[in-house]
N, C-alpha and C. Protein backbone atom coordinates (compact mmCIF):
# COMPACT_ATOMS: atom_id res chain seq x y z
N UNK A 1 35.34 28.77 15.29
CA UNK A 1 36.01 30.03 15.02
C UNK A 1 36.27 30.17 13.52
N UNK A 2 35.84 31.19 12.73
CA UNK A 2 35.95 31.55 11.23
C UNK A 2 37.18 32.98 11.48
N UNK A 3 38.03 33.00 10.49
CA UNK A 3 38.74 33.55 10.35
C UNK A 3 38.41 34.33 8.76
N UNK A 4 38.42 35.65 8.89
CA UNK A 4 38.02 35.93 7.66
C UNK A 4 39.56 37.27 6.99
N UNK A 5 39.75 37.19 6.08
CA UNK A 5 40.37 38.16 5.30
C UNK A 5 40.04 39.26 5.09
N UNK A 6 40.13 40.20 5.90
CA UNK A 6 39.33 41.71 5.40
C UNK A 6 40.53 42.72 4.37
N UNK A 7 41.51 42.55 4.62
CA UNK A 7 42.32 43.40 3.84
C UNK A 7 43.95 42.83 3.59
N UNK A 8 44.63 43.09 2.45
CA UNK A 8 46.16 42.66 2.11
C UNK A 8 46.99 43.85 1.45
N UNK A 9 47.70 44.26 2.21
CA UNK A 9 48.62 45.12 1.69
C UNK A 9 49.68 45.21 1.52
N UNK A 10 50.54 45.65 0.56
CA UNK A 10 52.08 45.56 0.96
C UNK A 10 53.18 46.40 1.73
N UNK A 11 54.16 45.51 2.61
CA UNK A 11 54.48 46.05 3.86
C UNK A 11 56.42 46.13 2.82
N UNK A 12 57.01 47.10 3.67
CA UNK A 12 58.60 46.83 3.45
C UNK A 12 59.21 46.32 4.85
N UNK A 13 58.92 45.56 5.49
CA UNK A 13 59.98 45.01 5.96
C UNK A 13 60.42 43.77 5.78
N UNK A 14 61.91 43.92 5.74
CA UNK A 14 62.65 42.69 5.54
C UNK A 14 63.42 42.41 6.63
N UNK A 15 62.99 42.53 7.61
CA UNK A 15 63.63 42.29 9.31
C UNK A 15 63.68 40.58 9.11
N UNK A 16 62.41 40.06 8.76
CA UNK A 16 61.75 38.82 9.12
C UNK A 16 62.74 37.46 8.12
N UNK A 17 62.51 36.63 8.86
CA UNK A 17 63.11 35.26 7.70
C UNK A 17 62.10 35.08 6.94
N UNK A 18 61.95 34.11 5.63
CA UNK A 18 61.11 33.96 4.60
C UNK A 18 60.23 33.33 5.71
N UNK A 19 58.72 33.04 5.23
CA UNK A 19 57.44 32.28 5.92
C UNK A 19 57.84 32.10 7.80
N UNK A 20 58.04 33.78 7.94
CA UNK A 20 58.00 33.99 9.24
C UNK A 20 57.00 34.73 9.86
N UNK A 21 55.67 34.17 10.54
CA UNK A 21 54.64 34.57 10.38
C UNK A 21 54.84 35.65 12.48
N UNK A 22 54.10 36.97 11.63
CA UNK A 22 54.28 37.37 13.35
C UNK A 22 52.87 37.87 13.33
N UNK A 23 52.89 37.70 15.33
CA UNK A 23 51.37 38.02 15.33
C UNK A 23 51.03 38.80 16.21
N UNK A 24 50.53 40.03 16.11
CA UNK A 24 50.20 41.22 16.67
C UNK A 24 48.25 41.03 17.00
N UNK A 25 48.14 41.45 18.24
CA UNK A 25 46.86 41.67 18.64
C UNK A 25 46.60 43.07 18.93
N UNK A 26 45.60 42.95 18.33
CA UNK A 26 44.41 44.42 18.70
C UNK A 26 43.33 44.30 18.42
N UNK A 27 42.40 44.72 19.47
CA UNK A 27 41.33 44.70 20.34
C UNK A 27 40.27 45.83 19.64
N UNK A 28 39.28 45.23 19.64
CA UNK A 28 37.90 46.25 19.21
C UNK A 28 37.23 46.48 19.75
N UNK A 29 36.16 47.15 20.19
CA UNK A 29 35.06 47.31 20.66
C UNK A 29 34.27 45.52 20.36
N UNK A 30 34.54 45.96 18.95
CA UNK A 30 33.33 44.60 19.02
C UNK A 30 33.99 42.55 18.55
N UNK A 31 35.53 43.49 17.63
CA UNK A 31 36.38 41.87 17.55
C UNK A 31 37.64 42.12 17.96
N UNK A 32 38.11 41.16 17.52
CA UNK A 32 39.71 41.40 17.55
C UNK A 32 40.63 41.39 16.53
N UNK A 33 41.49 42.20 16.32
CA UNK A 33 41.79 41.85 14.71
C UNK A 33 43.31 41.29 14.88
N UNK A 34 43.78 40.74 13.82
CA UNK A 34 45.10 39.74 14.15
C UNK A 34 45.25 40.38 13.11
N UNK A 35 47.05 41.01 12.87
CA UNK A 35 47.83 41.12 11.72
C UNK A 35 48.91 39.81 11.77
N UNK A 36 48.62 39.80 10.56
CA UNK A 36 50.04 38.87 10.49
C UNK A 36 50.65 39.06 9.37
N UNK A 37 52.58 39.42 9.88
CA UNK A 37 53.16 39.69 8.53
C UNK A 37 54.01 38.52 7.71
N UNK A 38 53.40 38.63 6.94
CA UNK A 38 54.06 37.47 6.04
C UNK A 38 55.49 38.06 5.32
N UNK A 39 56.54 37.83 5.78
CA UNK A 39 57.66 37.91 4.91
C UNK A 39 57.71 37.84 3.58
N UNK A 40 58.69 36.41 2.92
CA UNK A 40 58.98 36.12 1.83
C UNK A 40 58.32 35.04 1.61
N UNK A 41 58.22 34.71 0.51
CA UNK A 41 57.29 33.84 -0.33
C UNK A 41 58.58 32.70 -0.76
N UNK A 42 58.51 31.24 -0.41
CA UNK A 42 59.61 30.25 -1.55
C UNK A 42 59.92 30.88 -2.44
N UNK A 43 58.99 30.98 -3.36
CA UNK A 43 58.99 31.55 -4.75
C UNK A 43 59.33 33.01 -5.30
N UNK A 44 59.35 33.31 -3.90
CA UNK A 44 59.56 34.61 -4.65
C UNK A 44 58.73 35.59 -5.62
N UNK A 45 57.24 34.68 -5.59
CA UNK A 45 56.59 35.46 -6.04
C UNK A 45 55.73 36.56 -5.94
N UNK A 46 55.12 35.94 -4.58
CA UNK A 46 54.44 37.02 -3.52
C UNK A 46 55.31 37.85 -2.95
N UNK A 47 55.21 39.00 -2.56
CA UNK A 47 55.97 40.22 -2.08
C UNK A 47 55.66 39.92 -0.55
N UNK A 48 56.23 40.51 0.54
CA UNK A 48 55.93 40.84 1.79
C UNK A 48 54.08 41.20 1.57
N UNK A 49 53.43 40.32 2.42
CA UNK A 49 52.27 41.14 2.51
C UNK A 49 51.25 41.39 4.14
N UNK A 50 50.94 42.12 4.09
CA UNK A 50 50.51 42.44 5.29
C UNK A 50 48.97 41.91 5.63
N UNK A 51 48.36 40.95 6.05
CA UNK A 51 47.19 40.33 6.11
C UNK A 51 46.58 40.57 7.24
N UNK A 52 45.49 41.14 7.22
CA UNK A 52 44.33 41.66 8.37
C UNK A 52 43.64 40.88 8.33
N UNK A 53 43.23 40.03 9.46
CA UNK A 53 42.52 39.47 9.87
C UNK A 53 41.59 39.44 11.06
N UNK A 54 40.44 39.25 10.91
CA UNK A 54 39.30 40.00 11.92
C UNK A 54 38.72 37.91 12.21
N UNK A 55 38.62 37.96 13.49
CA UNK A 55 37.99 36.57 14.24
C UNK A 55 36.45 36.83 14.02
N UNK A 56 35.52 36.20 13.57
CA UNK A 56 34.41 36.04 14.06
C UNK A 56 33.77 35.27 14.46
């Protein structure tokens, strides 16, 4: 199973604890794509970001 990065965007929510990873499914015709929202960063450097991820 390869996991690939198709897109990163930035999200506002701050519902989540820092490196609280959540995982939403949705279904394609042809994959499946996994979001997962990344909260806070240790550092504080990375912002909330929103990571699309497609299985192939």
């Amino acid at each position: 199973m390869r996991i690939k990065v198709i897109s990163i965007s930035n999200v506002s929510d701050n519902s989540h604890k820092p490196i609280d990873f959540i995982l939403m499914d949705y279904k394609n015709r042809k994959s499946t794509i996994l979001y997962f929202i990344i909260s806070k960063n240790i550092n504080n450097i990375i912002k909330q970001l929103s990571v699309r991820l497609s299985i192939l």
